[in-house]
N, C-alpha and C. Protein backbone atom coordinates (compact mmCIF):
# COMPACT_ATOMS: atom_id res chain seq x y z
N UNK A 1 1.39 -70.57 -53.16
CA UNK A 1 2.35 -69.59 -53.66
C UNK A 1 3.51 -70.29 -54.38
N UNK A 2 3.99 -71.32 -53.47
CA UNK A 2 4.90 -71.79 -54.03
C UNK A 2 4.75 -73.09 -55.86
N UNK A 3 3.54 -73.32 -55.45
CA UNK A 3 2.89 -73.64 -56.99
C UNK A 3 2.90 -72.26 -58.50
N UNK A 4 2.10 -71.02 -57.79
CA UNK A 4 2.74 -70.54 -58.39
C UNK A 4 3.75 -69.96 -59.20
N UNK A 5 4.44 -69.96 -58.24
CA UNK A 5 6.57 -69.56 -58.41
C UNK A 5 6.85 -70.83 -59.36
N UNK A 6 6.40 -71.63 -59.33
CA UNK A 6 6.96 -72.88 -60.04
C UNK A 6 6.45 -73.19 -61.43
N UNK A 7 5.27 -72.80 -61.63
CA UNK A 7 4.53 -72.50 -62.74
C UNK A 7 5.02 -71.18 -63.77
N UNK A 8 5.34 -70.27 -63.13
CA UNK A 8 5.45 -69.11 -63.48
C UNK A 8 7.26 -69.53 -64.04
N UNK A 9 8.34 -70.35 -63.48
CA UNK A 9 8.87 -70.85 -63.89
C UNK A 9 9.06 -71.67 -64.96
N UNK A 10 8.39 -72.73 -65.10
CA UNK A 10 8.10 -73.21 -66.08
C UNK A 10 7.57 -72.74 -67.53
N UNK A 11 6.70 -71.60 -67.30
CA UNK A 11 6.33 -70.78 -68.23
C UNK A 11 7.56 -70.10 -68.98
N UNK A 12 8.32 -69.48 -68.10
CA UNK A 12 9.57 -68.48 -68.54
C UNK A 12 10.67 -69.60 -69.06
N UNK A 13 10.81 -70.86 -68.57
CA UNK A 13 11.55 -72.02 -69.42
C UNK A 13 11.02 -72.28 -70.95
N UNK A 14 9.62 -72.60 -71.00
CA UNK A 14 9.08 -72.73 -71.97
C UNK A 14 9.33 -71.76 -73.18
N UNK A 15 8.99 -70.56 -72.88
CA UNK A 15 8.88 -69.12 -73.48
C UNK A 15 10.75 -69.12 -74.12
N UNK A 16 11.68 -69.56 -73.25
CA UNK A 16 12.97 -69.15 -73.85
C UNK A 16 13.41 -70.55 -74.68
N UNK A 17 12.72 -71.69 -74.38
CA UNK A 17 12.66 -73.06 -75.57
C UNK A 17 12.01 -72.28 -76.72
N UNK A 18 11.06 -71.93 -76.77
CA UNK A 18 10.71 -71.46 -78.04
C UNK A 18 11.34 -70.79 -78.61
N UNK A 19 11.83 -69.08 -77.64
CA UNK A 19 12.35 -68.42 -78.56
C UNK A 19 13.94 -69.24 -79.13
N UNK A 20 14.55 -69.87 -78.61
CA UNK A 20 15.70 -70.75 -78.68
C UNK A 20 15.27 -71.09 -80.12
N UNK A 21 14.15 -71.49 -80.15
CA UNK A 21 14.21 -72.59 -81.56
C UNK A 21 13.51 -71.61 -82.59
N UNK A 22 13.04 -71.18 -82.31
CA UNK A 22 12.81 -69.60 -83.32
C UNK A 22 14.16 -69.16 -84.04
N UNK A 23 14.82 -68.79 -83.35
CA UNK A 23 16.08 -68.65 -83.76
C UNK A 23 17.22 -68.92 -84.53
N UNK A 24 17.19 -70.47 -83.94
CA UNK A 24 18.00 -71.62 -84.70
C UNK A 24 17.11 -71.63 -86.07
N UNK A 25 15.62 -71.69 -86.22
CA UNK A 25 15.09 -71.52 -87.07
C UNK A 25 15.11 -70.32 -88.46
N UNK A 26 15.42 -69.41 -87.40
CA UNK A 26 15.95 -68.14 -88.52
C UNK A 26 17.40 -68.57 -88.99
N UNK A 27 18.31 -68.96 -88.56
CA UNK A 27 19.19 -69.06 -88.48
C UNK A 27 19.59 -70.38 -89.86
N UNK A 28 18.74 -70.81 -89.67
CA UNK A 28 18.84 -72.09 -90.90
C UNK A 28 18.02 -71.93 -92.11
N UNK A 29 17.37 -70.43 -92.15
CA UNK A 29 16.61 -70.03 -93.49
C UNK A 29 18.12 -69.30 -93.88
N UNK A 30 18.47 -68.58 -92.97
CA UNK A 30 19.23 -67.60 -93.56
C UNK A 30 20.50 -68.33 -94.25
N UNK A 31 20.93 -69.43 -93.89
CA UNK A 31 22.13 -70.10 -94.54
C UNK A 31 21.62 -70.96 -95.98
N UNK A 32 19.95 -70.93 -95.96
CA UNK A 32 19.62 -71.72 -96.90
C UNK A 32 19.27 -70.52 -97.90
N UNK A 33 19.45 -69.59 -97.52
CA UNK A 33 18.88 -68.32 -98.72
C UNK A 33 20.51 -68.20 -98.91
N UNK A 34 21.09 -68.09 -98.37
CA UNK A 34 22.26 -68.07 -98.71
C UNK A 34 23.45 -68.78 -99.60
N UNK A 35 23.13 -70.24 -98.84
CA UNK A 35 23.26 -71.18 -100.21
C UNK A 35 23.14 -71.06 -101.40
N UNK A 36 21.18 -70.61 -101.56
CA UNK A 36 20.92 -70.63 -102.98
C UNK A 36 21.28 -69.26 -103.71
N UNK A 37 21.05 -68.56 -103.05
CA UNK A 37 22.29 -67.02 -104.10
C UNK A 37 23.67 -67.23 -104.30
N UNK A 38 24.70 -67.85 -103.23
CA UNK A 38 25.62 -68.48 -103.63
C UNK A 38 25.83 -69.25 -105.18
N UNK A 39 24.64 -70.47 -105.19
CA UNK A 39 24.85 -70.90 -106.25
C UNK A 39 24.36 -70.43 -107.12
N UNK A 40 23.35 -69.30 -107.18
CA UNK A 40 22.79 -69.00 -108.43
C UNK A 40 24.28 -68.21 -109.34
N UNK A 41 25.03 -67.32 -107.95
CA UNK A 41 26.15 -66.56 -108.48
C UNK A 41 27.39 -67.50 -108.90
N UNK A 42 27.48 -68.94 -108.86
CA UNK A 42 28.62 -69.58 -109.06
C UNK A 42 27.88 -69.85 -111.28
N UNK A 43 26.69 -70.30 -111.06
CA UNK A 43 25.73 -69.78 -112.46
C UNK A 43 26.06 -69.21 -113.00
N UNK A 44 26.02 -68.04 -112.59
CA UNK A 44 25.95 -66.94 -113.53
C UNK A 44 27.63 -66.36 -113.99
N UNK A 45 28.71 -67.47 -112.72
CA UNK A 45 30.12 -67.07 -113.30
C UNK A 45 30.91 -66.26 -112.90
N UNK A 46 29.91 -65.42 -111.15
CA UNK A 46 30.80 -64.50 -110.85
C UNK A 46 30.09 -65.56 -108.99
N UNK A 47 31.12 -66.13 -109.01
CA UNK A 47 31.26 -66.86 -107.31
C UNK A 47 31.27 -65.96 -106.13
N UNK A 48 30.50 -66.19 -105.00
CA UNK A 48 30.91 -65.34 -103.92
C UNK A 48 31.24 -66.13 -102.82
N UNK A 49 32.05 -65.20 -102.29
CA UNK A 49 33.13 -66.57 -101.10
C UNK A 49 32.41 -67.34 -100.37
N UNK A 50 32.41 -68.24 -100.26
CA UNK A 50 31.41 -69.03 -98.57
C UNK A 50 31.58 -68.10 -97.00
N UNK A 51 31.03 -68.22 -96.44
CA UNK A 51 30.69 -67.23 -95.18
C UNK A 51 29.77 -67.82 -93.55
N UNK A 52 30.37 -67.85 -92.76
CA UNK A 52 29.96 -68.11 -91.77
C UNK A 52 28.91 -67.36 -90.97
N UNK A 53 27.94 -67.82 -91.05
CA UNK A 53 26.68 -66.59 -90.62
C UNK A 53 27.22 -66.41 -88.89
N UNK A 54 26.89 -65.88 -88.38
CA UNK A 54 27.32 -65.56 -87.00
C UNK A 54 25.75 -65.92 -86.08
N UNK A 55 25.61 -66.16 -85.17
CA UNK A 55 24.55 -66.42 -84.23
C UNK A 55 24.29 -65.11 -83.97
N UNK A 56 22.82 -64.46 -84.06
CA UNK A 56 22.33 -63.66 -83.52
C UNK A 56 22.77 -63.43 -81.62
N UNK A 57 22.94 -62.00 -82.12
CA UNK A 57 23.13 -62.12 -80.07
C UNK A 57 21.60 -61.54 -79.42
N UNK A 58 21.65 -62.25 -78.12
CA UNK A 58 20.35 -62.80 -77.45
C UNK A 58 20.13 -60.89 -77.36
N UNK A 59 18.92 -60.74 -76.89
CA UNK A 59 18.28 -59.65 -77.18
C UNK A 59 18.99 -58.70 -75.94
N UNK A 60 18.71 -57.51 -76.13
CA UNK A 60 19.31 -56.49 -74.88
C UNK A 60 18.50 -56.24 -73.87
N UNK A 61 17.04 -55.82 -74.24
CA UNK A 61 16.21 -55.83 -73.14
C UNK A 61 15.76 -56.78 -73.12
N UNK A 62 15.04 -56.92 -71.40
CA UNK A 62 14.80 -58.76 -71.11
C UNK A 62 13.48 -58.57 -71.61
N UNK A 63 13.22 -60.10 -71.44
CA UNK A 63 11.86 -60.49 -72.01
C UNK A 63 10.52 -60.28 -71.09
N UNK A 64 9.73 -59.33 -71.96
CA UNK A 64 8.47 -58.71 -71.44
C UNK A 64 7.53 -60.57 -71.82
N UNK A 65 6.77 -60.37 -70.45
CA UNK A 65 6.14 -61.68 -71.04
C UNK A 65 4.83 -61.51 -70.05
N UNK A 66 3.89 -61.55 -70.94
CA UNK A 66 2.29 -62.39 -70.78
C UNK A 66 2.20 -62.62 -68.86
N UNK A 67 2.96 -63.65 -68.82
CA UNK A 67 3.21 -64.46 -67.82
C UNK A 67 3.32 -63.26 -66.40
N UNK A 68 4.37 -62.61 -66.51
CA UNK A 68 4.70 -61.44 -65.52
C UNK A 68 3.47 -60.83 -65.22
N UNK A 69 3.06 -60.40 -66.14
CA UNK A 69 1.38 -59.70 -65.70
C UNK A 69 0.29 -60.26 -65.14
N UNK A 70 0.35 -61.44 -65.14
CA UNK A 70 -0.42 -62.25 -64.92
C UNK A 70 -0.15 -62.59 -63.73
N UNK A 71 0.68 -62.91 -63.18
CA UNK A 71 1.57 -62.95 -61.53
C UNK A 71 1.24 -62.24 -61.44
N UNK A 72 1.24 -60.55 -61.08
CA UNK A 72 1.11 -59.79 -60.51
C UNK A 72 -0.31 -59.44 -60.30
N UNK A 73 -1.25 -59.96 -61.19
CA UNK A 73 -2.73 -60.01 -61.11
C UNK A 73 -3.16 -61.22 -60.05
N UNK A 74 -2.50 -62.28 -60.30
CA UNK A 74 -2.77 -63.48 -59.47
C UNK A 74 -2.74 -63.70 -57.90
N UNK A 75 -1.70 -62.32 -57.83
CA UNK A 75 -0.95 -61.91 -56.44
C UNK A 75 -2.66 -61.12 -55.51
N UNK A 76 -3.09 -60.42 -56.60
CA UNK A 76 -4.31 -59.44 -55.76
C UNK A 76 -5.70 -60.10 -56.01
C-alpha cells in the first residue's frame, strides 16, 4: 500500500513538472510573438509600448488525473 501511496505520488509530482514547463513554455511563445509584432509595428512607424506579460494563474479546478482512477481501481 504504502508503495502505492508513493508511486501515486510521484506520478502527481511528475504530472505538475510537466504542466510547470508547459507553461513556462507558453509563456515564452507568447513574449516571442510578441516581440515580433512589436517590431514589425516599430517598421511600419507606429511603435507599441513594451509590456510585461503576466504569469498565467494556476488553474481553479484541481487536476483530474489518469493516475486517481487508477488508484481507485488498484484499491479493488
Amino acid at each position: 500500500m504504502q508503495a502505492q501511496q508513493a508511486a501515486y505520488e510521484a506520478a502527481l509530482a511528475e504530472e505538475r513538472r510537466i504542466r510547470q514547463e508547459n507553461e513556462q513554455k507558453q509563456a515564452a511563445e507568447m513574449a516571442q510573438m510578441y516581440n515580433y509584432i512589436r517590431g514589425l509595428s516599430v517598421q511600419m512607424g507606429n511603435p507599441i509600448p513594451a509590456m510585461q506579460f503576466p504569469m498565467a494563474p494556476p488553474p481553479t479546478t484541481p487536476l483530474v488525473s489518469i493516475l486517481k482512477t487508477l488508484q481507485f481501481f488498484l484499491k479493488y
